[in-house]
Structure formats: structure tokens, C-alpha cells
C-alpha atoms as a PDB file:
ATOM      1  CA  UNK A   1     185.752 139.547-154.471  1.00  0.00           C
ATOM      2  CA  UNK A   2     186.795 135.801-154.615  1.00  0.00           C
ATOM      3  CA  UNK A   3     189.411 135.025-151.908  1.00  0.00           C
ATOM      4  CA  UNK A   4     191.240 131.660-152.618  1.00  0.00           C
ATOM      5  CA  UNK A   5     192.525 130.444-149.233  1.00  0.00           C
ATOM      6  CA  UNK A   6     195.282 128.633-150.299  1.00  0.00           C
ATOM      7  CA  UNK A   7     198.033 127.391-147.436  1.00  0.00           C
ATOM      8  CA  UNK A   8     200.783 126.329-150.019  1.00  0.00           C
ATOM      9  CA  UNK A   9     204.209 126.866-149.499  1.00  0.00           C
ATOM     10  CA  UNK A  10     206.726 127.504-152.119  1.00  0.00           C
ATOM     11  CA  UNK A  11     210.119 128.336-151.759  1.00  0.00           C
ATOM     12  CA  UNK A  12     211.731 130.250-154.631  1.00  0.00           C
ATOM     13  CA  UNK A  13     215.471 129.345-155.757  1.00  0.00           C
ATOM     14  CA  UNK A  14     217.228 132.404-156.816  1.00  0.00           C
ATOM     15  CA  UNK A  15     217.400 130.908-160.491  1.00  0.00           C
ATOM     16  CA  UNK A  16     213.254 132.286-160.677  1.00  0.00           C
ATOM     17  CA  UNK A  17     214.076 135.377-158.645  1.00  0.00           C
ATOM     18  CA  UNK A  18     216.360 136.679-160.885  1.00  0.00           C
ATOM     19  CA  UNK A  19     215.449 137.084-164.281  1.00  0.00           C
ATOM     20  CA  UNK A  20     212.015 139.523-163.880  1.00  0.00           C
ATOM     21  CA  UNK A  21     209.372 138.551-166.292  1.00  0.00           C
ATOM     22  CA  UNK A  22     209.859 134.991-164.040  1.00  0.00           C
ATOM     23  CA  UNK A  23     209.691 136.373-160.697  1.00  0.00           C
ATOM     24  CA  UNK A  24     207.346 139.000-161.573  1.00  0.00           C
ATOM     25  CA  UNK A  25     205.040 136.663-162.590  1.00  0.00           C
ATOM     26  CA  UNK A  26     205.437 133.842-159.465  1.00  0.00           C
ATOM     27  CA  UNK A  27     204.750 136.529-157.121  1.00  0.00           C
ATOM     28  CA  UNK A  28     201.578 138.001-158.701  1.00  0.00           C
ATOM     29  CA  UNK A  29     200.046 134.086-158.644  1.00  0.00           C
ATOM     30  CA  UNK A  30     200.460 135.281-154.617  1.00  0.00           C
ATOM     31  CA  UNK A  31     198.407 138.182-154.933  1.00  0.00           C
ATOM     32  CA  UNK A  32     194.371 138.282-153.873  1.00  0.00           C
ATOM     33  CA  UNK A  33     193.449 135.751-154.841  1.00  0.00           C
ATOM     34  CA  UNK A  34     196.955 133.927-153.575  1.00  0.00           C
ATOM     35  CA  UNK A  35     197.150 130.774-155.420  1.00  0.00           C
ATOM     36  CA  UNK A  36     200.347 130.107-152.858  1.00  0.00           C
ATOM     37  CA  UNK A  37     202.670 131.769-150.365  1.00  0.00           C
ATOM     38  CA  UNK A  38     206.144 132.480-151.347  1.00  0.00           C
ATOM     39  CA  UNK A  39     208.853 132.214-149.813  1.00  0.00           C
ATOM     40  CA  UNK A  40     212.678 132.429-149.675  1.00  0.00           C
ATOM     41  CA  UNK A  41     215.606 132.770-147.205  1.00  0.00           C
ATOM     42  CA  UNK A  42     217.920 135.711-146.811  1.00  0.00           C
ATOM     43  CA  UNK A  43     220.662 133.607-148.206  1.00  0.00           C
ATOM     44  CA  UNK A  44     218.547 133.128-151.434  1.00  0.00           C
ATOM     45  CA  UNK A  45     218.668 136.723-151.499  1.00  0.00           C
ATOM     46  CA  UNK A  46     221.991 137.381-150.657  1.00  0.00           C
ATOM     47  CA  UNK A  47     222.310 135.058-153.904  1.00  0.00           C
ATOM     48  CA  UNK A  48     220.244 137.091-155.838  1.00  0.00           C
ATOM     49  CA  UNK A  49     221.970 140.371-154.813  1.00  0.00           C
ATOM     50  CA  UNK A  50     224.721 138.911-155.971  1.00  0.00           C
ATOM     51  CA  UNK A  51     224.585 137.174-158.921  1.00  0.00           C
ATOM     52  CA  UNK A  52     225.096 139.760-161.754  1.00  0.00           C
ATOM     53  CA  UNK A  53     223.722 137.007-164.525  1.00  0.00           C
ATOM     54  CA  UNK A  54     222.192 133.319-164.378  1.00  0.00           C
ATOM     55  CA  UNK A  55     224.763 131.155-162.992  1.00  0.00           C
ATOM     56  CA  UNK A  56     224.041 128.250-160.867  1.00  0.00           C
ATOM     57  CA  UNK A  57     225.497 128.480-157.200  1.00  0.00           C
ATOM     58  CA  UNK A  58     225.952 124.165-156.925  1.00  0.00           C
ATOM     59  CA  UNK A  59     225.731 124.284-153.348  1.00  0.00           C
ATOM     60  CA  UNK A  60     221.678 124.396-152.581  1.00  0.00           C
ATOM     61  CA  UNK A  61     221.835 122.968-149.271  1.00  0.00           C
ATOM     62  CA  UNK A  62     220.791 126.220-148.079  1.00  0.00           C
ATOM     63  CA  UNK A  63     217.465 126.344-150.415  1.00  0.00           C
ATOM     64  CA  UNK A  64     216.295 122.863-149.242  1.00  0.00           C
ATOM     65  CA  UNK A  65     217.069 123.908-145.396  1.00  0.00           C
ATOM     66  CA  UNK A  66     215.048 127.073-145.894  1.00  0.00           C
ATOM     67  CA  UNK A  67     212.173 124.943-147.256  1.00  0.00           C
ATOM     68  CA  UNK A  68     212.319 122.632-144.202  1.00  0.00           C
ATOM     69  CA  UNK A  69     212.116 125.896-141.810  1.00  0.00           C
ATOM     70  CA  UNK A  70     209.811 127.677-143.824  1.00  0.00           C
ATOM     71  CA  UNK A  71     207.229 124.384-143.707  1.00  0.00           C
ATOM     72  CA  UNK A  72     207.165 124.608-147.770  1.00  0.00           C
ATOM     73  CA  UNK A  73     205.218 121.645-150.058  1.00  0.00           C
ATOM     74  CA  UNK A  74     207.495 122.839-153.005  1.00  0.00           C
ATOM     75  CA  UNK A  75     210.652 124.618-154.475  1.00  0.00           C
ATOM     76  CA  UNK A  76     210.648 126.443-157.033  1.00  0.00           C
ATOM     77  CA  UNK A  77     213.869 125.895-159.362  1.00  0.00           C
ATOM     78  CA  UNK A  78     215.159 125.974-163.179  1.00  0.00           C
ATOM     79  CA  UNK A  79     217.696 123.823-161.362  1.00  0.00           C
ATOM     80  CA  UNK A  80     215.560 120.696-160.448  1.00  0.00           C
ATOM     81  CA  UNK A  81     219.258 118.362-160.720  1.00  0.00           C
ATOM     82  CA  UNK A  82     220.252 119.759-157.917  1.00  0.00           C
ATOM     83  CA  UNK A  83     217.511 118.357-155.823  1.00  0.00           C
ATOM     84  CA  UNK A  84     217.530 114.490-155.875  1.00  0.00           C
ATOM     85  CA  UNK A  85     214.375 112.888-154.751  1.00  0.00           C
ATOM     86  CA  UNK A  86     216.007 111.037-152.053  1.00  0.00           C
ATOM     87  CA  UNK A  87     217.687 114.307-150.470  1.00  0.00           C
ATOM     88  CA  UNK A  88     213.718 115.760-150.721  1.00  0.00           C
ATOM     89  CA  UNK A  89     211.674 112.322-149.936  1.00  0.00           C
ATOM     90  CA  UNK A  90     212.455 112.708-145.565  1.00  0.00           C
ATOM     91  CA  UNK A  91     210.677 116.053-145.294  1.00  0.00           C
ATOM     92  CA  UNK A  92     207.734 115.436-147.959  1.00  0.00           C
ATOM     93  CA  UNK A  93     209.202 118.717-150.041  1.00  0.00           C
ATOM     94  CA  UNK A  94     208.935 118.215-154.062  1.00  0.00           C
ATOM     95  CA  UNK A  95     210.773 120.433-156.505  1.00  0.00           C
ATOM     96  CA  UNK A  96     208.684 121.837-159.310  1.00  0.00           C
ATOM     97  CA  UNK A  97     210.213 123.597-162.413  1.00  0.00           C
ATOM     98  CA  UNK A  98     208.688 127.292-163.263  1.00  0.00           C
ATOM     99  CA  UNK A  99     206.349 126.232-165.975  1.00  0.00           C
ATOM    100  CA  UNK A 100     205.103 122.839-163.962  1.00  0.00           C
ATOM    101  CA  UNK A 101     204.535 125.050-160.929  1.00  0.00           C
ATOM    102  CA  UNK A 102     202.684 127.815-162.761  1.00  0.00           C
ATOM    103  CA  UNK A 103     200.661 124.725-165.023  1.00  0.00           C
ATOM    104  CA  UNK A 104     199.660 123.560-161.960  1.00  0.00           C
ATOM    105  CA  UNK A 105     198.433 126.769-160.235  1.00  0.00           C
ATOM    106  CA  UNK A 106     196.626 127.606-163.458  1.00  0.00           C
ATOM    107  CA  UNK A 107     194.882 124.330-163.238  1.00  0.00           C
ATOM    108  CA  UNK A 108     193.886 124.570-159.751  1.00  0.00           C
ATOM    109  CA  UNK A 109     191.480 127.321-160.644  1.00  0.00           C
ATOM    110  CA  UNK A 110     191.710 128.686-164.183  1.00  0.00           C
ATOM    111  CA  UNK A 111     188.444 130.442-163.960  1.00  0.00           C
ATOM    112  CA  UNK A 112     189.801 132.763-160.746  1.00  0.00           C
ATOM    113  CA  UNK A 113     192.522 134.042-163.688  1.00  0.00           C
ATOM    114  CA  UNK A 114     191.332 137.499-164.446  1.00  0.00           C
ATOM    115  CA  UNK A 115     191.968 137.920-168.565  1.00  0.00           C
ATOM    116  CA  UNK A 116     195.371 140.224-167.404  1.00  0.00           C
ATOM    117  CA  UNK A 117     196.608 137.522-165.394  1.00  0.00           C
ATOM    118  CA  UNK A 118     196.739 134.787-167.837  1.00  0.00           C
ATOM    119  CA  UNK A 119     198.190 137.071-170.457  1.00  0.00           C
ATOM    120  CA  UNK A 120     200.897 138.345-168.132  1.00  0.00           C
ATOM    121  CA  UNK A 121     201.241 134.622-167.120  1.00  0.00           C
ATOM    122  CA  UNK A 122     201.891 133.364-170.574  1.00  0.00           C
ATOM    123  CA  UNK A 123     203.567 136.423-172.407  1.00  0.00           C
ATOM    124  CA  UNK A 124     205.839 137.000-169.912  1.00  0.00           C
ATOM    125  CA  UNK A 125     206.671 133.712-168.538  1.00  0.00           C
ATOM    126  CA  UNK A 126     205.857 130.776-170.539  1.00  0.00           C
ATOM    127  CA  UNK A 127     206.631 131.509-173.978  1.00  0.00           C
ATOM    128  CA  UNK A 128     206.043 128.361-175.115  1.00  0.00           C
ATOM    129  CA  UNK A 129     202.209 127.797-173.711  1.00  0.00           C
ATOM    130  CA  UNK A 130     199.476 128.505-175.863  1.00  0.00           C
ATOM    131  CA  UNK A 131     195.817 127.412-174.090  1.00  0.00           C
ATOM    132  CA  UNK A 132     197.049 125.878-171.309  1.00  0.00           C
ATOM    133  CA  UNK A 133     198.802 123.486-172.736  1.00  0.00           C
ATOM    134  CA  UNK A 134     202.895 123.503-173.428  1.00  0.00           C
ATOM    135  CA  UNK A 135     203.528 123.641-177.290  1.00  0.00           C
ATOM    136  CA  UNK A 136     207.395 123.372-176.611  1.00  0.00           C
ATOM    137  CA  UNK A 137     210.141 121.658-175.439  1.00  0.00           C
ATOM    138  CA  UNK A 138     212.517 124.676-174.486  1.00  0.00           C
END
């Protein structure tokens, strides 16, 4: 069994918790082998639990404070305009949209993608991938 030791820290916005194919798919990328380690803050839940379709809560201060705490590289977010660069540049945190995040976990190791995994990956998340490569502008 290949065991990717991967120390990468991703915080999730409740905009990819929500709808299922999305989140379903981000937190199988941190199954054996983990291509990251997810995480998110009780209030991103409490967001989630909440939020009966996709609307977009303007007030993220509390996504970018639990990526500070939670020592993330990256969040995770459909909502990247509510993260300026400057607000992210101090603590060395970058936001990544869904498909750029799972792009680059693909790419870090497409060969540890069992044949399941990439087709879950790109049926149920990135509709607009074929290869590898984004065929799309959606």
C-alpha cells in the first residue's frame, strides 16, 4: 500500500461543504493515500447546518481566522472575492478555487489515483475536465 505523507492544510469554506458531489469528493483526496488534511471550524459548520441552499454568508472573517488557528497553506472556496491577497499575504495562507485545488492535487501524484478515484474526481466534481486538463470556462 502506497502511503503519501502529505502535511497540507486546507481549510474548507462552507460554499464546497455544501453541495455533495463537491465535498464528497475533497474529502476522499484525504483518504489513504491523503493528498491533504482538511479542515474547517465549527462556525463553518454551523454555516453549513444552516444554509438550506448556496448563498454566500459575506462575512468570512471567521474562515480566514480558522485557517490561521488551524496552521492551513490553503482555503478552499467558490468564493475566492472574498479573500483579497493582502488580507491573506501576513499569514502565508492562499485561497484556491475547487477545481485549482483538486488540478493541483491530481498533479502532485496522478499515478497514486486509483482508476475509481479519478472518475469520481471528474464525474462528480469537475464537469468540465476531460484528461487533466479544463475544457471549460464554467
Amino acid at each position: 500500500m502506497v502511503h503519501l505523507v502529505n502535511p497540507y492544510i486546507a481549510i474548507l469554506d462552507a460554499c464546497v461543504l455544501i453541495p455533495m458531489p463537491v465535498a464528497g469528493t475533497l474529502l476522499r483526496l484525504a483518504e489513504e493515500p491523503a493528498f491533504y488534511i482538511p479542515k474547517w471550524s465549527p462556525h463553518i459548520l454551523e454555516e453549513v447546518s444552516r444554509t438550506p441552499a448556496m448563498t454566500n454568508d459575506p462575512k468570512d472573517r471567521h474562515v480566514l481566522a480558522a485557517a490561521i488557528r488551524g496552521g492551513a497553506h490553503a482555503i478552499i472556496t467558490d468564493n475566492t472575492r472574498h479573500f483579497p491577497a493582502e488580507s491573506l499575504q501576513p499569514y502565508g495562507i492562499e485561497v484556491q478555487t475547487t477545481d485549482d485545488f483538486l488540478r493541483s492535487q491530481y498533479n502532485l501524484g496522478p499515478d497514486l489515483f486509483s482508476p475509481r478515484r479519478q472518475a469520481s474526481l471528474f464525474r462528480s466534481c469537475c464537469s468540465c475536465w476531460r484528461n487533466g486538463r479544463r475544457v471549460c470556462e464554467n
